[in-house]
N, C-alpha and C. Protein backbone atom coordinates (compact mmCIF):
# COMPACT_ATOMS: atom_id res chain seq x y z
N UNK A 1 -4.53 220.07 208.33
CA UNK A 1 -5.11 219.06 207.48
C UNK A 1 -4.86 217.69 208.12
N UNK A 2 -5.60 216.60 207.92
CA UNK A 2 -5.42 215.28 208.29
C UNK A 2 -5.16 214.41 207.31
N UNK A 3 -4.04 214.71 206.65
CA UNK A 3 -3.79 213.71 205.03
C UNK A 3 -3.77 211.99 206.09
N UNK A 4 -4.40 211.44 205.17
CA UNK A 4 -4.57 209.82 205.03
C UNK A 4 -4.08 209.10 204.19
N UNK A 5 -2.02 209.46 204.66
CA UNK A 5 -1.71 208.84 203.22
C UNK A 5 -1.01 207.49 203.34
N UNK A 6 -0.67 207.59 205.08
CA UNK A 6 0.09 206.43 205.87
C UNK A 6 -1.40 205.19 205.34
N UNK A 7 -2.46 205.22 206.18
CA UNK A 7 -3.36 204.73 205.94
C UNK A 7 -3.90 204.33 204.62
N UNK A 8 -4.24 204.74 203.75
CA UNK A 8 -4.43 204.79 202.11
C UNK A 8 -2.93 204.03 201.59
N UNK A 9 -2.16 204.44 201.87
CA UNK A 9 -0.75 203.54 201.31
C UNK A 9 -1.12 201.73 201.67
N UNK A 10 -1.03 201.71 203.03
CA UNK A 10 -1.33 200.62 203.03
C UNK A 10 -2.80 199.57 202.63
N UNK A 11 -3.39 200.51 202.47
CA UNK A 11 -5.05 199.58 202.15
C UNK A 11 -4.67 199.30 200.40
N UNK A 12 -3.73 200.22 199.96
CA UNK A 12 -3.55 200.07 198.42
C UNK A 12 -2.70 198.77 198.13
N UNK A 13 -1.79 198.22 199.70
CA UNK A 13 -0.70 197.22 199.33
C UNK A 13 0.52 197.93 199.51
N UNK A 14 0.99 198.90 199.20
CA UNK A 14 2.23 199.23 199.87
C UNK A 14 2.16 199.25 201.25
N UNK A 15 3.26 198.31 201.52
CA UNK A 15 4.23 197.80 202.73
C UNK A 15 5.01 198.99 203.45
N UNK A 16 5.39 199.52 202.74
CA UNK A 16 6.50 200.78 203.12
C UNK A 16 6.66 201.93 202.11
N UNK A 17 7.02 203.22 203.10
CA UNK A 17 6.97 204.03 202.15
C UNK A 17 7.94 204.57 201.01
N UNK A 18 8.69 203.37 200.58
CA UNK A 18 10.01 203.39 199.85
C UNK A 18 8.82 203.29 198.48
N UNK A 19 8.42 201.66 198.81
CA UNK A 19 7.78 200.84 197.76
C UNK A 19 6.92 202.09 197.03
N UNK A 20 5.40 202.83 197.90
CA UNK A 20 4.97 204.07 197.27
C UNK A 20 5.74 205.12 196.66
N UNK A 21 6.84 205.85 197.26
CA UNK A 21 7.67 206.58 196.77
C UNK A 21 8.32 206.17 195.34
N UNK A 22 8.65 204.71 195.36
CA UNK A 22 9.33 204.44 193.58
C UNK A 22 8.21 204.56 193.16
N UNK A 23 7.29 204.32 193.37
CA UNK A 23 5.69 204.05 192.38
C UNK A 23 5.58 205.10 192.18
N UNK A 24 5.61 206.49 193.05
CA UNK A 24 4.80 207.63 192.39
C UNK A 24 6.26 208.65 191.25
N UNK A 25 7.48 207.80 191.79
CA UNK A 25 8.85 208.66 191.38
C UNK A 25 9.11 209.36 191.76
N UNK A 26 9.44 209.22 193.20
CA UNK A 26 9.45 210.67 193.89
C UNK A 26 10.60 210.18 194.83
N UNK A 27 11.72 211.01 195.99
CA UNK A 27 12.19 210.20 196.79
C UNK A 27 11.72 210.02 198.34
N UNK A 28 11.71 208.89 198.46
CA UNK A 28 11.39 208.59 199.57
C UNK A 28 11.17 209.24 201.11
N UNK A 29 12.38 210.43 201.06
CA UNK A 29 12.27 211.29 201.95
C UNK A 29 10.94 212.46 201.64
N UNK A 30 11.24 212.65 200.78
CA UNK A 30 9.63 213.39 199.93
C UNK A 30 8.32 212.71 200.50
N UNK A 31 8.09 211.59 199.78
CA UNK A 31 7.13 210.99 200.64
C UNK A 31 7.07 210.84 201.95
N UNK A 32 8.03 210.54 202.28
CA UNK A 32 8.02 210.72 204.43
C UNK A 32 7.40 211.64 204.57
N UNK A 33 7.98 212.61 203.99
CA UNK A 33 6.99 214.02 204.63
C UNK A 33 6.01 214.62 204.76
N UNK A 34 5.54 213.84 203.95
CA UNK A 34 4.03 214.02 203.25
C UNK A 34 3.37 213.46 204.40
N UNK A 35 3.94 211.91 204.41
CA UNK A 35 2.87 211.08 205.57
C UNK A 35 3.12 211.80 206.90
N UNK A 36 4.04 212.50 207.13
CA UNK A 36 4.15 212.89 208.28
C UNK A 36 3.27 214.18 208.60
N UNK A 37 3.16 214.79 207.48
CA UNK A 37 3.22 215.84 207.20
C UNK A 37 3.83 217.32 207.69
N UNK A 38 5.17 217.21 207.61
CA UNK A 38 5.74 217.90 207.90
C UNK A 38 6.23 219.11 206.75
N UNK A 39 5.57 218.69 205.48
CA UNK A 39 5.81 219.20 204.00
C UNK A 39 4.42 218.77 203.58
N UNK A 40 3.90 220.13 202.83
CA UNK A 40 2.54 220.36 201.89
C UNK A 40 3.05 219.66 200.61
N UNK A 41 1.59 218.71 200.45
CA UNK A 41 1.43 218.03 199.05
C UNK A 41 0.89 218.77 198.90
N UNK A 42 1.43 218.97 197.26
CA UNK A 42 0.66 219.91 196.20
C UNK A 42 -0.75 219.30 195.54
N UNK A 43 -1.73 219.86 194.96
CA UNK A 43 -2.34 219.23 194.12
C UNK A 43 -2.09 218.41 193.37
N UNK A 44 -1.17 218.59 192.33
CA UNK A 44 -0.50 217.34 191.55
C UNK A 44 0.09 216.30 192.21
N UNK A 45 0.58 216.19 192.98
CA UNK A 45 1.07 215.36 193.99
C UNK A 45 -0.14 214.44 194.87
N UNK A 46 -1.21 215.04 195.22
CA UNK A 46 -2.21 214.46 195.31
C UNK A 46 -3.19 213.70 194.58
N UNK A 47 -2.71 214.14 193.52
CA UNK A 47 -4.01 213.41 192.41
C UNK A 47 -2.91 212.21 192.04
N UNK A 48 -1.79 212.23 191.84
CA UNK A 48 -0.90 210.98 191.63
C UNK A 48 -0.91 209.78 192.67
N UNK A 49 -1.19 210.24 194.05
CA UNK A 49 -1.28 209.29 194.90
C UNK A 49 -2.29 209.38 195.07
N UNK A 50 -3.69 209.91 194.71
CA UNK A 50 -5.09 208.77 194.61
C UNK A 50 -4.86 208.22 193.28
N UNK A 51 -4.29 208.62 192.32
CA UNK A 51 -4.62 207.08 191.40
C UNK A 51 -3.93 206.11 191.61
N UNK A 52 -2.63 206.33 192.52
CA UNK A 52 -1.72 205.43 192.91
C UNK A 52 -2.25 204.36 193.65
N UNK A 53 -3.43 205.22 194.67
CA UNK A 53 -3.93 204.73 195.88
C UNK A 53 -5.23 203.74 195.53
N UNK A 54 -5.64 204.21 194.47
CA UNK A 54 -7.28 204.03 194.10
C UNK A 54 -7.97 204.60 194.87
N UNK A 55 -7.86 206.25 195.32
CA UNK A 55 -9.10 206.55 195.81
C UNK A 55 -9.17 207.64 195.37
N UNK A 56 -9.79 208.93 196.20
CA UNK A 56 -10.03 210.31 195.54
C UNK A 56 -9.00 211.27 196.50
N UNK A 57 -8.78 212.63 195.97
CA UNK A 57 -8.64 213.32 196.74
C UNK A 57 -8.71 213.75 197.88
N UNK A 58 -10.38 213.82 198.07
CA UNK A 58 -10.92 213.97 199.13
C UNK A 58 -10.19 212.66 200.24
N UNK A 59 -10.03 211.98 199.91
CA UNK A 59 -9.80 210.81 200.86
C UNK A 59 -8.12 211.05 201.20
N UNK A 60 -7.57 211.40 200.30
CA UNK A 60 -6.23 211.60 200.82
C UNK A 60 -6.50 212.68 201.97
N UNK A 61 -6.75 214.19 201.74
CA UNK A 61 -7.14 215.36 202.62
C UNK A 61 -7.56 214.49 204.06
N UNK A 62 -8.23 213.13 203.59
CA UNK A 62 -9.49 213.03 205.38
C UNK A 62 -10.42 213.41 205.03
N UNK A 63 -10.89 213.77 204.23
CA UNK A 63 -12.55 214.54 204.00
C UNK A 63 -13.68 213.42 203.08
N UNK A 64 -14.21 213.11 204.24
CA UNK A 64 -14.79 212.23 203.85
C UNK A 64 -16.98 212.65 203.81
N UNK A 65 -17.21 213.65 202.45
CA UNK A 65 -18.56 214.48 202.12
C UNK A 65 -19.64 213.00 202.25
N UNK A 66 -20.75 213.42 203.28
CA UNK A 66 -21.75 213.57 203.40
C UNK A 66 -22.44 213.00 202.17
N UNK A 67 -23.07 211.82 201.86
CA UNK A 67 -23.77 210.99 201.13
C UNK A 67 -25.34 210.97 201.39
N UNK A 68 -26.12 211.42 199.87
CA UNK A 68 -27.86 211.22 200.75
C UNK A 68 -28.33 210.76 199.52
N UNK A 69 -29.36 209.52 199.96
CA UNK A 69 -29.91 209.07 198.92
C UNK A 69 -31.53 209.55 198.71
N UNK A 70 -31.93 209.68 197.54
CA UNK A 70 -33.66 210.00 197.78
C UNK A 70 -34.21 208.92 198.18
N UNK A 71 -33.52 207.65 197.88
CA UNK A 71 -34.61 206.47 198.58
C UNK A 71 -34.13 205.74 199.49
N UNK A 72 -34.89 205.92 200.37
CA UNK A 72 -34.51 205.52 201.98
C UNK A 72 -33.94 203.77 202.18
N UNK A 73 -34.62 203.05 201.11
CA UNK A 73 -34.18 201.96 200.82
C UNK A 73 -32.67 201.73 200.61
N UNK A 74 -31.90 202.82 199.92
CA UNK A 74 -31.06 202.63 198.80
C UNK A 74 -30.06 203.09 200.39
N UNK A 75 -30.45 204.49 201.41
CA UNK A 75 -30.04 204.76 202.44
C UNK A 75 -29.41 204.05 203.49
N UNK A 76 -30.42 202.58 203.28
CA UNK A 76 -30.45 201.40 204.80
C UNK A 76 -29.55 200.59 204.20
N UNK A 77 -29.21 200.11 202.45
CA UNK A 77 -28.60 199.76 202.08
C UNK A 77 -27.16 199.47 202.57
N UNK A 78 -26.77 201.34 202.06
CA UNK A 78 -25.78 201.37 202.14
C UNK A 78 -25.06 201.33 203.82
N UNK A 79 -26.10 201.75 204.48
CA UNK A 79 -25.48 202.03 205.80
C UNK A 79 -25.43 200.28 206.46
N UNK A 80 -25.78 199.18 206.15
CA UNK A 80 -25.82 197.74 206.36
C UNK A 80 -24.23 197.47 205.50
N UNK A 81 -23.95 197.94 204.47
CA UNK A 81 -22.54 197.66 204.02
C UNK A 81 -21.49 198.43 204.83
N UNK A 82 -21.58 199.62 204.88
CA UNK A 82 -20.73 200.16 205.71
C UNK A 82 -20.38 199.60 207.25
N UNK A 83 -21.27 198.66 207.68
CA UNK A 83 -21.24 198.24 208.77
C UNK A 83 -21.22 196.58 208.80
N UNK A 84 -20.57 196.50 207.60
CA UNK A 84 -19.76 195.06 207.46
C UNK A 84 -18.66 194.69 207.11
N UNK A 85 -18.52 193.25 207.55
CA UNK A 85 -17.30 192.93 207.28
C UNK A 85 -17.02 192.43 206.12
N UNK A 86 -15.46 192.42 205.28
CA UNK A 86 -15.25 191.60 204.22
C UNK A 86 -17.07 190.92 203.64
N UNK A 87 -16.36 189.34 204.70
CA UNK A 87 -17.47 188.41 204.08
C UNK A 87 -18.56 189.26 204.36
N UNK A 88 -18.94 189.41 204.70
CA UNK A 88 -20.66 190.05 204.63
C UNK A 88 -20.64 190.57 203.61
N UNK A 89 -19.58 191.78 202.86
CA UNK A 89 -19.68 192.27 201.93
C UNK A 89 -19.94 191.34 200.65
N UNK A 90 -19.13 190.12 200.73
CA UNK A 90 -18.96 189.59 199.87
C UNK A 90 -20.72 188.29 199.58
N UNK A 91 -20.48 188.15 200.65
CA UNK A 91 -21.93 187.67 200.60
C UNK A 91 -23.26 188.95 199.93
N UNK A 92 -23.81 189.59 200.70
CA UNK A 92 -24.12 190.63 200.34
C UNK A 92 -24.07 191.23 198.52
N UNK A 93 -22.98 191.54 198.25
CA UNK A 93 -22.75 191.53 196.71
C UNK A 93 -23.51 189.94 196.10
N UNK A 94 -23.16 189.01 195.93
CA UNK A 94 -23.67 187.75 195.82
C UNK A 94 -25.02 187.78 195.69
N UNK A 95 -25.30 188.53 196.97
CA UNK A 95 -26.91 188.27 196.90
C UNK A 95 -27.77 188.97 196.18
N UNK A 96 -27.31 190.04 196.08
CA UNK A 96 -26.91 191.19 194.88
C UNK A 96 -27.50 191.09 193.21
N UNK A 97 -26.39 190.25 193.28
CA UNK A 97 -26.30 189.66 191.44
C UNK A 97 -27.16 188.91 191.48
N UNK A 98 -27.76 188.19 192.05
CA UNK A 98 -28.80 186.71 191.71
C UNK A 98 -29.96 187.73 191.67
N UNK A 99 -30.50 188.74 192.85
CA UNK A 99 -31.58 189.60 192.78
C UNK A 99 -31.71 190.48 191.29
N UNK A 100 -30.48 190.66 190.64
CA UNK A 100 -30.28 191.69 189.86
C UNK A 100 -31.14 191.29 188.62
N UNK A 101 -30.78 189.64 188.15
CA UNK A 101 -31.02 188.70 187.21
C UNK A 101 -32.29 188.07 187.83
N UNK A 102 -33.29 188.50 188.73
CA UNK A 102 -34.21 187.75 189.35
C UNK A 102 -35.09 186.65 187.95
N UNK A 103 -35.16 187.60 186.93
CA UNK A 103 -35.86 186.78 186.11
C UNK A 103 -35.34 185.44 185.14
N UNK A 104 -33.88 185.28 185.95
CA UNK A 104 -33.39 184.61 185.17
C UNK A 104 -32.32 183.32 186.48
N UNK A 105 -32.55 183.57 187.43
CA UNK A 105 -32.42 182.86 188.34
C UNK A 105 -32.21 182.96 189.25
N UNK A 106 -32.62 181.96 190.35
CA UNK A 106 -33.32 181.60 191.69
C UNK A 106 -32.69 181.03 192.35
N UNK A 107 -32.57 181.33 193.93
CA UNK A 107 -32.32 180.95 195.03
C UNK A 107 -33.12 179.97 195.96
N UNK A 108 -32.86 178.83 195.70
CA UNK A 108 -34.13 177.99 196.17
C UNK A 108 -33.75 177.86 198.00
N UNK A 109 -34.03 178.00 198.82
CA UNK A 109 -33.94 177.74 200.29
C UNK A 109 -35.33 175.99 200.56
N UNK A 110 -33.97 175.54 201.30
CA UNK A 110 -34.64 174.45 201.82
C UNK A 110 -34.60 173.73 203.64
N UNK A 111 -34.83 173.18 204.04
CA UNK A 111 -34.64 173.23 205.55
C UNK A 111 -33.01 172.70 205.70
N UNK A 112 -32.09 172.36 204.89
CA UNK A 112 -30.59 172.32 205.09
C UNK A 112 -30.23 173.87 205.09
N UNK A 113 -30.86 174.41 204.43
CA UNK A 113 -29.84 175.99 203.96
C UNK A 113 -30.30 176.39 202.33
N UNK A 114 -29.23 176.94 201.89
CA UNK A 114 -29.26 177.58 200.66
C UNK A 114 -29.17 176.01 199.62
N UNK A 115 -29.61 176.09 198.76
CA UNK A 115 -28.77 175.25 197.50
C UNK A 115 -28.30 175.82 196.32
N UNK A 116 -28.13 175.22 194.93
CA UNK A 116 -27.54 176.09 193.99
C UNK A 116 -29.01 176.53 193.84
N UNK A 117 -28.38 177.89 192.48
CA UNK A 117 -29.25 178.27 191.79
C UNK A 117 -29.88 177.55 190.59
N UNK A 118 -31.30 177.91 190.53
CA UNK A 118 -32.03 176.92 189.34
C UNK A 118 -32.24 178.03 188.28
N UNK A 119 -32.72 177.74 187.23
CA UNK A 119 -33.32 178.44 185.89
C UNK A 119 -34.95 178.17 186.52
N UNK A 120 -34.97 179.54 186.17
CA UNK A 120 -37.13 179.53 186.41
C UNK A 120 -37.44 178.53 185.25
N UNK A 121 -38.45 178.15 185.93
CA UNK A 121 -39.39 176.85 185.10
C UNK A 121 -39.18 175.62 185.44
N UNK A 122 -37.27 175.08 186.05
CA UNK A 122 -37.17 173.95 185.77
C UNK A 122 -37.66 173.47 187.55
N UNK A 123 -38.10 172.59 187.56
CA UNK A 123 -38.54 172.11 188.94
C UNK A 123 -37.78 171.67 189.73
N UNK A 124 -37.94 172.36 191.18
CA UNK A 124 -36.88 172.20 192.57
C UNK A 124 -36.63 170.98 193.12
């Protein structure tokens, strides 16, 4: 197996594997072993450190299933996020929410750049 728990520990914010180990109540040498894996996590033991972790199972294991969308749109989407950074993401989302609410407000572009958003109707 390829547990991802060294990895997953830290994307969650634990620093060390003491800090995870008090969190899940377990001792520390316990957890070593796990990340090492030199000792099988049980199921229960796994489902405590994805909620610990915020992720799934599958992600602790390494198994990361095969995603398909019916609309090829929704496809290019996602594969443009996956292949960004932070800010992009964060931009991206942003651009997101204003599209979401299109009927309720607008992105005016002008030859400086972006400006704020307006309410439809009121003039640019």
């Amino acid at each position: 197996m390829n547990l991802q728990l060294q990895r997953l520990r830290k994307l969650a914010g634990f620093k060390t594997q003491k800090e995870a180990a008090d969190a899940l109540g377990v001792p520390e040498r316990r957890y070593a072993s796990w990340e090492r894996e030199e000792a099988m996590i049980n199921l229960e033991q796994a489902y405590n450190c994805a909620r610990l972790f915020g992720c799934s199972i599958d992600a602790i294991a390494g198994y990361d299933p095969p995603v398909s969308y019916s609309d090829p749109a929704q496809a290019a989407l996602n594969g443009y996020w996956e292949s960004m950074n932070d800010d992009g993401r964060r931009r991206l989302l942003d651009i997101a929410e204003v599209a979401a609410d299109a009927n309720m407000v607008r992105v005016h572009k002008n030859a400086g750049g972006l400006r704020a958003p307006a309410e439809v109707g009121r003039s640019a």
